[in-house]
Protein backbone atom coordinates (compact mmCIF):
# COMPACT_ATOMS: atom_id res chain seq x y z
CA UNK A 1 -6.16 -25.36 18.27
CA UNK A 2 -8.01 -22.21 18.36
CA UNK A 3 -6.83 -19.11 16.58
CA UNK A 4 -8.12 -15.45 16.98
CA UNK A 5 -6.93 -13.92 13.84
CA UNK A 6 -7.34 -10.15 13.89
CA UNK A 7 -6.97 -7.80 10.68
CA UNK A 8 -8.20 -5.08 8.78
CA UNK A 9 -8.05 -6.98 5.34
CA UNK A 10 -8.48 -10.86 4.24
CA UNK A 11 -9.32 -12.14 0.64
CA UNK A 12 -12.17 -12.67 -0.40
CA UNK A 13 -14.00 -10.47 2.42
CA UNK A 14 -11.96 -7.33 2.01
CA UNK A 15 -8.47 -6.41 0.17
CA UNK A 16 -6.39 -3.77 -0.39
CA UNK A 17 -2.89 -5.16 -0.64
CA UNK A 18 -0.57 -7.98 0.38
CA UNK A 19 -1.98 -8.03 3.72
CA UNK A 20 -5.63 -9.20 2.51
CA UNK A 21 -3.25 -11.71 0.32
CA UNK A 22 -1.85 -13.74 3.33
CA UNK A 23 -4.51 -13.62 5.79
CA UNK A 24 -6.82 -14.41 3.33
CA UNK A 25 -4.01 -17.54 2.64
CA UNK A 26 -3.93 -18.41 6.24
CA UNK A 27 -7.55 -18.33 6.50
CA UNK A 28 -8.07 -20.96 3.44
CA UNK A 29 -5.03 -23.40 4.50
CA UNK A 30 -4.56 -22.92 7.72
CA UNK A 31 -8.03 -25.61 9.02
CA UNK A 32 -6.08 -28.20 6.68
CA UNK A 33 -3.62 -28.54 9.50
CA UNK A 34 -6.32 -28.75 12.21
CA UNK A 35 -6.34 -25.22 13.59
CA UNK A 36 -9.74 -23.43 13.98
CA UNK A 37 -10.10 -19.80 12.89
CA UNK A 38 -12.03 -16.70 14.26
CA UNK A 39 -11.08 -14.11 12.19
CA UNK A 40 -12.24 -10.79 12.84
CA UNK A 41 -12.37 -7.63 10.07
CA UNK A 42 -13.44 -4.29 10.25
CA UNK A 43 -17.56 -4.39 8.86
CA UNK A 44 -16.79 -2.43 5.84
CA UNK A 45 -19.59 -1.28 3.56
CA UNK A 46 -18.34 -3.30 0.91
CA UNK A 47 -17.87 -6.44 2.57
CA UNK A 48 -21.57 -6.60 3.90
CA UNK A 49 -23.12 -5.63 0.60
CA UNK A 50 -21.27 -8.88 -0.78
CA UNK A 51 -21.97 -11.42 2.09
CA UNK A 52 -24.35 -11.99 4.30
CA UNK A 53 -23.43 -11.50 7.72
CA UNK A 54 -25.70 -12.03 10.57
CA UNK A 55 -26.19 -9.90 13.81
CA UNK A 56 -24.08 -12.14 16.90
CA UNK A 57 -23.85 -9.74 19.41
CA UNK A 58 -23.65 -6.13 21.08
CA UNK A 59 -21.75 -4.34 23.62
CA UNK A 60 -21.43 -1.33 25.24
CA UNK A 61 -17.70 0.02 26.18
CA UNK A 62 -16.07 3.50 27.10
CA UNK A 63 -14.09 4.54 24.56
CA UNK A 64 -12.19 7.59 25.99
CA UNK A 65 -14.30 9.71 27.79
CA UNK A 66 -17.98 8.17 26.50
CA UNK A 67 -19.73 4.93 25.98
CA UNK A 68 -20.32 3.70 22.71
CA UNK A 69 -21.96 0.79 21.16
CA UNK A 70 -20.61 -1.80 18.87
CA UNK A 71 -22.14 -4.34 16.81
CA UNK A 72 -20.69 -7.68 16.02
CA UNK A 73 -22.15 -9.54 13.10
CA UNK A 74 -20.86 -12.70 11.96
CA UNK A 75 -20.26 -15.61 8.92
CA UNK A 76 -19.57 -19.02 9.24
CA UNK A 77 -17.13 -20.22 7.02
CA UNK A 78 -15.96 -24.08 6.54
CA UNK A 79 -13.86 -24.02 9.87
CA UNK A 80 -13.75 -20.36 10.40
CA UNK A 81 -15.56 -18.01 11.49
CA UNK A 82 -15.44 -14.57 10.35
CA UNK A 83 -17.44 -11.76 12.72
CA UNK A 84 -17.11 -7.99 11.51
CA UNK A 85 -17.25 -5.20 13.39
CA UNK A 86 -19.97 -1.99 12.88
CA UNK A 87 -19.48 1.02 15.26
CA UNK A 88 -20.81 4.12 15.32
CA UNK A 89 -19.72 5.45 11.26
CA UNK A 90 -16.31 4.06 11.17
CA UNK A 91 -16.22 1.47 8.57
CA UNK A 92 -19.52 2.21 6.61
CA UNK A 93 -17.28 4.29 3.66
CA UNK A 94 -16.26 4.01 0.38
CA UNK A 95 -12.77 3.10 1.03
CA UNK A 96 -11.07 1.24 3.83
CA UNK A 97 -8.24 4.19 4.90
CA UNK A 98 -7.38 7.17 3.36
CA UNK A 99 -9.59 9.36 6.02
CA UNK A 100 -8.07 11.99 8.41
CA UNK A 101 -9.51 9.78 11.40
CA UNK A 102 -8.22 6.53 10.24
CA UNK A 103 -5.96 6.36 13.79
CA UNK A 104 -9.39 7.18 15.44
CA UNK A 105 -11.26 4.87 13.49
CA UNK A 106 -8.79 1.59 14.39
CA UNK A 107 -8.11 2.24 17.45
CA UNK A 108 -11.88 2.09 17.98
CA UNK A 109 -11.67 -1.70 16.00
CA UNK A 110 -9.09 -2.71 18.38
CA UNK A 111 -10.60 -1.69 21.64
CA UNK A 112 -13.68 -3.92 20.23
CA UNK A 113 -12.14 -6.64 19.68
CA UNK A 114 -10.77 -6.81 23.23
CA UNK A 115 -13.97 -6.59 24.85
CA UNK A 116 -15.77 -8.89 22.38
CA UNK A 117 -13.08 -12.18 23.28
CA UNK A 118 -12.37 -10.74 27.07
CA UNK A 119 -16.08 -11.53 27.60
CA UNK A 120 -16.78 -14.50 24.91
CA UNK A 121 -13.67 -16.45 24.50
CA UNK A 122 -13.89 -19.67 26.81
CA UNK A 123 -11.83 -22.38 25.05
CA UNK A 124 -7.73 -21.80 25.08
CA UNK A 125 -6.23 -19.95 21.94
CA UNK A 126 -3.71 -17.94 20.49
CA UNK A 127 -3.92 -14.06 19.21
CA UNK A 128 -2.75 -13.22 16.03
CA UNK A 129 -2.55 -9.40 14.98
CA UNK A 130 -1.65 -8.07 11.58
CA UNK A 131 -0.14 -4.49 11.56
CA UNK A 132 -0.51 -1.68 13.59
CA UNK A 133 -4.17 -1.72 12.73
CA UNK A 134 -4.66 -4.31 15.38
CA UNK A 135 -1.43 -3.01 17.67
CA UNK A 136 -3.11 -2.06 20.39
CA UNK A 137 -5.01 -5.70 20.82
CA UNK A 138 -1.50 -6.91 21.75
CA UNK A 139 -1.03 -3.99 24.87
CA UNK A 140 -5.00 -4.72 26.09
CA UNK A 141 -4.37 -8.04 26.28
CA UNK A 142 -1.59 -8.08 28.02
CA UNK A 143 -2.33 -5.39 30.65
CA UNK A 144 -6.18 -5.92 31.14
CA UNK A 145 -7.12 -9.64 30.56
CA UNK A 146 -8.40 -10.77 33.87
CA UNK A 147 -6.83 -13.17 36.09
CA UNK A 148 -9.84 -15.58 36.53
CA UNK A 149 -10.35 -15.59 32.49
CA UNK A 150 -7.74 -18.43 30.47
CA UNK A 151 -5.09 -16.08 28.78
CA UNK A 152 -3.93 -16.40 25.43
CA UNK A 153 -1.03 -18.85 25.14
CA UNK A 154 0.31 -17.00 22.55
CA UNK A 155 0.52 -13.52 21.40
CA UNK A 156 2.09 -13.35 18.01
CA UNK A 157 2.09 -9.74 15.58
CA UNK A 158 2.83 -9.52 11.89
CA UNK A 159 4.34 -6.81 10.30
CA UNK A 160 3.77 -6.71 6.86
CA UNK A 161 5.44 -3.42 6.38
CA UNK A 162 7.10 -1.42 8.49
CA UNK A 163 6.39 2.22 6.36
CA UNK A 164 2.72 2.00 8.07
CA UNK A 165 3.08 2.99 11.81
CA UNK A 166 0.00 4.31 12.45
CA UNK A 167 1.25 7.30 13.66
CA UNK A 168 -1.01 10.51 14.71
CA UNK A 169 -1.59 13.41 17.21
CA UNK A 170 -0.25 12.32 20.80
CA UNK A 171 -4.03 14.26 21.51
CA UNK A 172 -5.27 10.67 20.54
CA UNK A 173 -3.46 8.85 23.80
CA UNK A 174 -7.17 10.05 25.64
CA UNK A 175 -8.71 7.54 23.66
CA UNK A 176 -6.68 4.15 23.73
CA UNK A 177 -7.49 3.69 27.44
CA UNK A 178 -4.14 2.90 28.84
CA UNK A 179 -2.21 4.30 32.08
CA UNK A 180 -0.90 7.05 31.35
CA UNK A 181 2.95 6.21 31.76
CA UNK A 182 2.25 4.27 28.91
CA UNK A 183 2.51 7.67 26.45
CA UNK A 184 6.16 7.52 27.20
CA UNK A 185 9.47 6.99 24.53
CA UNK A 186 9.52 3.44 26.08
CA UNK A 187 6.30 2.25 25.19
CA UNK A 188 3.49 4.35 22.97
CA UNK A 189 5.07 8.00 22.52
CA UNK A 190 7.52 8.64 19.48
CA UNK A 191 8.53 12.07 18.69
CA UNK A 192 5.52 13.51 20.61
CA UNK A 193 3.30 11.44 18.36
CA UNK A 194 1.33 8.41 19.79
CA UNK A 195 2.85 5.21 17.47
CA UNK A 196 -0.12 2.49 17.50
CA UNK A 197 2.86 -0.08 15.89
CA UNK A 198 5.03 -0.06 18.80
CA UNK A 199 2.47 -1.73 20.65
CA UNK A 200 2.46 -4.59 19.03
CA UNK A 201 5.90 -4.56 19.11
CA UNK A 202 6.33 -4.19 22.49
CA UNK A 203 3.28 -6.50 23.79
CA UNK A 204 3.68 -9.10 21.67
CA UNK A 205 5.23 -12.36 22.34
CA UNK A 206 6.32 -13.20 19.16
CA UNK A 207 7.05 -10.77 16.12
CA UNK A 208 7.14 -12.12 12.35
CA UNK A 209 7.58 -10.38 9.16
CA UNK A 210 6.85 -11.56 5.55
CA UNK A 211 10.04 -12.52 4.15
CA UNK A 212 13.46 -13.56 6.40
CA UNK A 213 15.41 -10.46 4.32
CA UNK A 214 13.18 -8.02 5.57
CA UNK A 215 13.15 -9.08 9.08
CA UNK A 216 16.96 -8.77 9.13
CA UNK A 217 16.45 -5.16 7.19
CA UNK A 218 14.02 -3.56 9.81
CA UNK A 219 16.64 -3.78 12.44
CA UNK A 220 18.71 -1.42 10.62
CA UNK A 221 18.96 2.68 10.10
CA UNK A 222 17.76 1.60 6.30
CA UNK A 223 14.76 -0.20 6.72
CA UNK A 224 13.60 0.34 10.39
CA UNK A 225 11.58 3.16 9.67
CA UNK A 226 12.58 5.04 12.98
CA UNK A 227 12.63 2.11 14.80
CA UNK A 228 15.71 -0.16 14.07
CA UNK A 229 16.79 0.80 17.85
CA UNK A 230 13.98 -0.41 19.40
CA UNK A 231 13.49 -3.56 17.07
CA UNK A 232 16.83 -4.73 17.60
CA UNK A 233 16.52 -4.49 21.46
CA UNK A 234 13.22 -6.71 21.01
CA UNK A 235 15.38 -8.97 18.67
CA UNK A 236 17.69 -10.05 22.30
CA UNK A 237 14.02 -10.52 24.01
CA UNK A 238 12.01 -12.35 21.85
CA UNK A 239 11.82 -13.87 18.38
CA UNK A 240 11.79 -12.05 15.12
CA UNK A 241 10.82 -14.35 13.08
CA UNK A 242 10.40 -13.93 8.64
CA UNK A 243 8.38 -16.45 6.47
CA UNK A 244 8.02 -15.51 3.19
CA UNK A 245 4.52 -15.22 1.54
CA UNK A 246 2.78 -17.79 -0.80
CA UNK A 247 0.96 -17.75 -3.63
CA UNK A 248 -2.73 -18.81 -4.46
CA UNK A 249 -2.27 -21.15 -6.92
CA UNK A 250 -5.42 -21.82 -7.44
CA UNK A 251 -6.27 -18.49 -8.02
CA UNK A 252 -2.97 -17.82 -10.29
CA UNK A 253 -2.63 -20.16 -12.80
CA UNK A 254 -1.48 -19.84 -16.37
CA UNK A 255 -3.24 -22.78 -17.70
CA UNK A 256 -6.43 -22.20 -15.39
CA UNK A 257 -6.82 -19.39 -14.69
CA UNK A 258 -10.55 -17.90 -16.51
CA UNK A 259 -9.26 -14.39 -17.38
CA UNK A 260 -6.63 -15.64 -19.73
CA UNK A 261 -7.68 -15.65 -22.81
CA UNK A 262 -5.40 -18.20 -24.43
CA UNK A 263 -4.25 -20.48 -21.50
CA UNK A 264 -0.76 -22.00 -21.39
CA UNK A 265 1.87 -24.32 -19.69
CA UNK A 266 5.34 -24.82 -18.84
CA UNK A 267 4.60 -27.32 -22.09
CA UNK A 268 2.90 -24.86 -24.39
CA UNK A 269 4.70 -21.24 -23.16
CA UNK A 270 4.49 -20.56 -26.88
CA UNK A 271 0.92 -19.60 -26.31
CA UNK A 272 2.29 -16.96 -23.92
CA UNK A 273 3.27 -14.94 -27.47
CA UNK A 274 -0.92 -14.91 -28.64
CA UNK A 275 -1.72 -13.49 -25.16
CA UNK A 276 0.64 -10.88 -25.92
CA UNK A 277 -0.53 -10.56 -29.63
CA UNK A 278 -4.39 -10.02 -28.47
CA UNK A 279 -2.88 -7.52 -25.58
CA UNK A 280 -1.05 -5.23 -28.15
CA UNK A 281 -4.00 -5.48 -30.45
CA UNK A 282 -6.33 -4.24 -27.42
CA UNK A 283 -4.41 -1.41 -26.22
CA UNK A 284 -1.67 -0.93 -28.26
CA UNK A 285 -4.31 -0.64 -31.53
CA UNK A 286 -2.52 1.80 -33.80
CA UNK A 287 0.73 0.87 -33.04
CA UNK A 288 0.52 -3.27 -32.71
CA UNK A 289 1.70 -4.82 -35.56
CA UNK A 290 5.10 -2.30 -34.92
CA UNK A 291 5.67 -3.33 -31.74
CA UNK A 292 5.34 -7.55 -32.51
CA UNK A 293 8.92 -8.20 -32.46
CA UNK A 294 9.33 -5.79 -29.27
CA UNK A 295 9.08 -7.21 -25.55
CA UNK A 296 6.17 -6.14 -23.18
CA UNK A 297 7.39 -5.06 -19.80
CA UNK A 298 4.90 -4.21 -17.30
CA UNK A 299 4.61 -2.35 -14.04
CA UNK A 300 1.71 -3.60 -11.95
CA UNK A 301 1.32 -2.10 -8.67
CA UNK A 302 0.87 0.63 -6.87
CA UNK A 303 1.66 4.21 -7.86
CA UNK A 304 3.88 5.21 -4.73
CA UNK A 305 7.26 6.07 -3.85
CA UNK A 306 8.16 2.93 -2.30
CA UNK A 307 7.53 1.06 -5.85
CA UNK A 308 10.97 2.90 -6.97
CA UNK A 309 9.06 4.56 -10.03
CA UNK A 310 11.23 8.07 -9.68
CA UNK A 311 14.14 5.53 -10.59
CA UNK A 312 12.10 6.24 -14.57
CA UNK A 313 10.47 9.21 -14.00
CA UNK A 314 13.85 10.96 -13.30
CA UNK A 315 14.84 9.81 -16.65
CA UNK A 316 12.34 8.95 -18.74
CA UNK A 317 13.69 9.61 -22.01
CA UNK A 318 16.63 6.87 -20.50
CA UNK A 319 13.80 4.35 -20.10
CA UNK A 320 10.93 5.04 -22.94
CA UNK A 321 13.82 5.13 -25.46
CA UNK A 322 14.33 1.57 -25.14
CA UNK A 323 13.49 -1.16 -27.27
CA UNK A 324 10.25 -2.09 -24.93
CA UNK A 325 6.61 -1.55 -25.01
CA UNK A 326 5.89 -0.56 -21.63
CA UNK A 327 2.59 -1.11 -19.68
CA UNK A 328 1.28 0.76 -16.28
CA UNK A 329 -1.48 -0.46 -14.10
CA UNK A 330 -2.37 0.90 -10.79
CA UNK A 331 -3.24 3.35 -8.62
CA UNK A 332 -1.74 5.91 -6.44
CA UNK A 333 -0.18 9.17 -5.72
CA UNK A 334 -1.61 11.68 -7.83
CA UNK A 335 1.87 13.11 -8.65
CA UNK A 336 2.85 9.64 -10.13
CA UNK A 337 -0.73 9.62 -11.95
CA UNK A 338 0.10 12.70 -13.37
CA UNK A 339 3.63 12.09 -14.96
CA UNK A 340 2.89 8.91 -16.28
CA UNK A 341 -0.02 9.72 -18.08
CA UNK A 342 2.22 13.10 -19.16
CA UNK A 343 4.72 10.36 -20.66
CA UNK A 344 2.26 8.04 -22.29
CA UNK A 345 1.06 11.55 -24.52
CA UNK A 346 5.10 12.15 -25.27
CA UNK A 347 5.87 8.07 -26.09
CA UNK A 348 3.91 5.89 -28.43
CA UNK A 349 5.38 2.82 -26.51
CA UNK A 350 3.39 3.71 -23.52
CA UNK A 351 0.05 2.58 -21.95
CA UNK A 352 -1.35 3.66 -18.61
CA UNK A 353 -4.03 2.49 -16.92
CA UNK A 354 -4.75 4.36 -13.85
CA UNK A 355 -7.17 1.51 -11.88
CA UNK A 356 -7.33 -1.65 -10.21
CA UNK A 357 -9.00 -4.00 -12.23
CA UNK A 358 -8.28 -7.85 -11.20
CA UNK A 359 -9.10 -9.01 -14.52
CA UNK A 360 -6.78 -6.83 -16.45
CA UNK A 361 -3.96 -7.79 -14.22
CA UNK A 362 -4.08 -11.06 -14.89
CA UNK A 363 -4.05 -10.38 -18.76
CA UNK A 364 -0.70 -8.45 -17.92
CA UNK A 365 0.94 -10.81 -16.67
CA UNK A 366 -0.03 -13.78 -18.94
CA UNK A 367 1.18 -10.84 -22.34
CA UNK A 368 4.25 -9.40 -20.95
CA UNK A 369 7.67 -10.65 -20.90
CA UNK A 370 8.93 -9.03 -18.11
CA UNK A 371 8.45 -7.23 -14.88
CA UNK A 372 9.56 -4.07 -13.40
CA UNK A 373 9.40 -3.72 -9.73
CA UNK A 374 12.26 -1.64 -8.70
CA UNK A 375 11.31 -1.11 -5.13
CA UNK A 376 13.03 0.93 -2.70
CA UNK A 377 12.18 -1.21 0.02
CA UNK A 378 9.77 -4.72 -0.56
CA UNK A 379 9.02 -6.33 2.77
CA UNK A 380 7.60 -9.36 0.85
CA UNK A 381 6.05 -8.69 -2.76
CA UNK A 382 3.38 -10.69 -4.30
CA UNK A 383 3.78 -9.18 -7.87
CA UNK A 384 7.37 -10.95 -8.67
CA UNK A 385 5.89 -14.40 -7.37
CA UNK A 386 2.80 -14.01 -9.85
CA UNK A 387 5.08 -12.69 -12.88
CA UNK A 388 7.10 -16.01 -13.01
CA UNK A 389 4.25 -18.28 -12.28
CA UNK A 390 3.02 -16.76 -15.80
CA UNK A 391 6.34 -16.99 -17.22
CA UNK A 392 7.21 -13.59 -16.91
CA UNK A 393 10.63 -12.40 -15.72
CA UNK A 394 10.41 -9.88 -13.21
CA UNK A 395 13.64 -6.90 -13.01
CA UNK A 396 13.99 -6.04 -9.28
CA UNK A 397 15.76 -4.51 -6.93
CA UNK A 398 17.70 -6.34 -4.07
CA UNK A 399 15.78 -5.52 -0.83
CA UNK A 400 13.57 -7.63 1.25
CA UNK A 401 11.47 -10.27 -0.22
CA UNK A 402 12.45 -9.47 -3.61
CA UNK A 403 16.38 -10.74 -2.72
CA UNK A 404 14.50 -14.19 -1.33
CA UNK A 405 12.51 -15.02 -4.02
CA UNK A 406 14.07 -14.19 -6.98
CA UNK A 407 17.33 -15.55 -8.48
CA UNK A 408 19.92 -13.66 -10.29
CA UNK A 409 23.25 -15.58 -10.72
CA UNK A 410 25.07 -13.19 -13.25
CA UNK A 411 27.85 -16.16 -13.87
CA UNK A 412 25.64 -18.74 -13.93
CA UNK A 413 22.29 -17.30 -15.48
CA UNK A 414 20.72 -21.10 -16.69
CA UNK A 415 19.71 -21.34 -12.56
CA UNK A 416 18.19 -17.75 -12.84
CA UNK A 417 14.47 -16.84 -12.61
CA UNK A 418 14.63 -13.07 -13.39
CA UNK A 419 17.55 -10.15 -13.21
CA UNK A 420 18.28 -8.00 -10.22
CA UNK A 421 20.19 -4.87 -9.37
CA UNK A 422 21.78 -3.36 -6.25
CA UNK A 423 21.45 0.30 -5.43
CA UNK A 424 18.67 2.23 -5.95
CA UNK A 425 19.97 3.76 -9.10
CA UNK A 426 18.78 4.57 -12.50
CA UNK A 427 21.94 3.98 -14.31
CA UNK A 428 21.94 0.08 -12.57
CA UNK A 429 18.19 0.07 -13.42
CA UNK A 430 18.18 0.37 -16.80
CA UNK A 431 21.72 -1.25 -17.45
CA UNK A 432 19.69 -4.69 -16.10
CA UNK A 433 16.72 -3.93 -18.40
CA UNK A 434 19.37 -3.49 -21.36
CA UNK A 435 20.85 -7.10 -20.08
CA UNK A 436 17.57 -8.69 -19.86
CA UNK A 437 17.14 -7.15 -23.39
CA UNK A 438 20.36 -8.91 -24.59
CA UNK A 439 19.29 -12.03 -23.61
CA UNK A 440 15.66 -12.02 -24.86
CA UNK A 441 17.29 -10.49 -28.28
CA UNK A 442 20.12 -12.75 -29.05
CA UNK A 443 20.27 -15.71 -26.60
CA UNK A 444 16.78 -17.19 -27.10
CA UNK A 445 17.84 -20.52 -25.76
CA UNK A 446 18.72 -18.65 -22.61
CA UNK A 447 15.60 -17.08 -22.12
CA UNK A 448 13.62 -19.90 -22.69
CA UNK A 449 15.34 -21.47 -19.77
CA UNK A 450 14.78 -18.77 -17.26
CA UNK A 451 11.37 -18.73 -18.52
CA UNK A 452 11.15 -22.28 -17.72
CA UNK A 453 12.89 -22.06 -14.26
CA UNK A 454 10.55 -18.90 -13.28
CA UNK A 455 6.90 -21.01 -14.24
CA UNK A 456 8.38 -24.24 -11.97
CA UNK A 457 9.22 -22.14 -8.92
CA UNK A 458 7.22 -23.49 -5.86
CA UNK A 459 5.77 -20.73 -4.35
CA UNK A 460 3.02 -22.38 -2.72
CA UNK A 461 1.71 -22.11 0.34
CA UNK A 462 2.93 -25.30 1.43
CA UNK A 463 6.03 -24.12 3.15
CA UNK A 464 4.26 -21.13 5.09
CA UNK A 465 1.84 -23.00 6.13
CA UNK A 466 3.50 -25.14 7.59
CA UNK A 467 6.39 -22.51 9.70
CA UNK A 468 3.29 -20.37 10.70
CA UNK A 469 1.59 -24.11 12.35
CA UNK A 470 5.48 -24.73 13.78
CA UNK A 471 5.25 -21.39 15.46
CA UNK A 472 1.41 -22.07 16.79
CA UNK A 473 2.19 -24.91 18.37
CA UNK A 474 5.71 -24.50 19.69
């Protein structure tokens, strides 16, 4: 079975977040259950400096009131293809969003796309789009593919979260090159805005999210960003389906895994406690042989406010007071920058490092003993999922994929594999951390367990796979 996959991120070729995470998985597994993959990705300047694509094709195509000219260049890959697509100066920068025409710029890749497979495609397949990104894909191909071309059978979109609408001037309807009536509350418009999401939404024959919590979550006031009303009229049409994410275990591995310095197993977690000892020496190197008999909690991710870090910036004497060594690593909102590298000057049990650096991640999470995520909302989360496959226990909040993959049973906590709080609260926050502490401090037994029960949870891709093939072929 044929698959157009369409996205503006997939590891290895280009990544910013959890997005690049699960196409990227879908691209690797999904040819081991028979299904061929065209995948195609916006021809950032980083991804052709790294691989070498080759020119396929051009085309010419009005793109509001002009013509323009795009370039398709492509990569063969095992059973996929990937082709990447160069237009005008859209996608040759140095980052992949973060510009003021980053509506312009993908609804430009989307238009592309349509006429690239309206004019190529001969063999029967299913579309696949991934955020509003790729929204509008969903509307052209319902509304323009011709009748004498073999339509998609399937037109499935992925939201993989909610926050990200794509939402700009209404001035931009000119250039999406639909009917007008179409820039209306029922379909495009939203608050006099144009809403590139809603068309994926709308135009899609099948909607899927990245965890089963947060599909249930976007159809309310809370987590439907705006549009709980018009999800949960969708949810009577057609199916909203959530599948949790995987994770790469080949790629994270405690015992494997070449940027751990002193590998380990469910066997030999004692090793865990000499990754730590060469972390603290590294960048805890006045302070280190203090802070031995103290736990390393980390915070890996990005600084924004949907990570939940204002639940310890509020307070921070509340949090840095505790009996923790605390670690930062990520980038993000320069406010967030700002305070936590204000805090690391105040506390010596501090360390931020304001990047994204792979490696160093990976060093985090094989040294510390626990996690904080304390989200405000987590459609999915990879972080949690990678914390416990190194045997670290990740403190989160209940919300999305963070209730579905992590397990908290306060009167039973031998079954658990990390803590969890309710409200978004600092009080609950740091009570958990304090209960976490009480078990790491005097129940070592206990800890070892969860430790244990964490490293042995299956997160693979196995199961995903497999409900995303189910929902192909159905």
């Amino acid at each position: 079975m044929n698959i157009i996959m369409v996205a503006t991120e997939a590891y290895p070729y280009a990544k910013s977040g959890g997005m690049g995470d699960v196409v990227g998985a879908l691209l690797k597994y999904l040819p081991r259950q028979n299904f061929h993959i065209k995948l195609f990705l916006p021809a950032y300047s980083t991804t052709l400096e790294k691989y070498s694509f080759q020119p396929q094709q051009e085309i010419t195509f009005s793109f509001g009131d002009r013509m323009t000219k795009v370039r398709f260049l492509s990569l063969p890959d095992n059973d996929c293809e990937i082709i990447v697509v160069e237009g005008e100066d859209f996608f040759q920068r140095d980052k992949m969003y973060g510009y003021g025409d980053d509506l312009k710029r993908f609804i430009f890749f989307s238009r592309a796309v349509f006429e690239y497979i309206v004019r190529t495609q001969e063999s029967d397949f299913i579309l696949h789009c991934h955020d509003w990104q790729s929204a509008l894909l969903c509307a052209y191909t319902k509304m323009y593919w011709p009748s004498y071309r073999r339509k998609p059978r399937k037109v499935i979109f992925t939201i993989h979260n909610l926050a990200y609408q794509g939402i700009g001037s209404g001035e931009l309807f000119k250039i999406v090159n639909l009917p007008g009536h179409f820039f209306t509350h029922d379909y495009l418009e939203f608050y006099g805005n144009i809403n590139l999401i809603k068309a994926g939404l709308i135009f899609s024959d099948l909607i899927t999210t990245v965890s089963p919590t947060y599909a249930r979550e976007i159809a309310t006031p809370e987590g439907g960003e705006g549009l709980d009303g018009l999800i949960r009229a969708i949810d009577l049409r057609k199916p909203i389906v959530g599948i949790v994410n995987g994770l790469d275990e080949d790629i994270f591995d405690p015992e494997k895994d070449p940027f751990v310095k002193v590998p380990y197993t469910t066997q030999t977690v004692e090793k865990k406690g000499e990754n730590k000892k060469l972390f603290l020496e590294q960048y805890f190197p006045e302070r280190h042989p203090d802070f031995a008999t103290l736990p390393v909690i980390s915070f890996i991710s990005r600084f924004v406010e949907q990570k939940g870090l204002d639940l310890i910036l509020n307070d921070p004497e509340m949090f840095f007071r505790l009996p923790l060594v605390w670690f930062f690593l990520g980038l993000g909102d320069d406010v967030y920058e700002k305070a936590l590298r204000e805090n690391a000057r105040k506390f010596c049990t501090i360390r931020v490092e304001t990047r994204f650096d792979e490696v160093l991640a990976h060093q985090a999470y094989a040294a510390s003993d626990m996690l904080a995520l304390p989200s405000r909302f987590e459609p999915c989360g990879i972080s949690q999922m990678i914390a416990m496959h190194y045997g670290t226990l990740p403190i989160v909040r209940r919300t999305g994929g963070l209730i579905d993959t992590v397990i908290d049973y306060i009167f039973n906590p031998t079954l658990n594999t990390g803590f969890q709080f309710e409200n978004f609260r600092s009080d609950e926050f740091v009570l958990t951390i304090r209960r976490a502490l009480d078990i790491y401090n005097h129940q070592t037994d206990l800890w070892h367990t969860i430790v244990r029960n964490a490293m042995t949870s299956n997160f693979s891709w196995g199961t995903p796979i497999a409900e995303y093939a189910s929902l192909y072929s159905s």
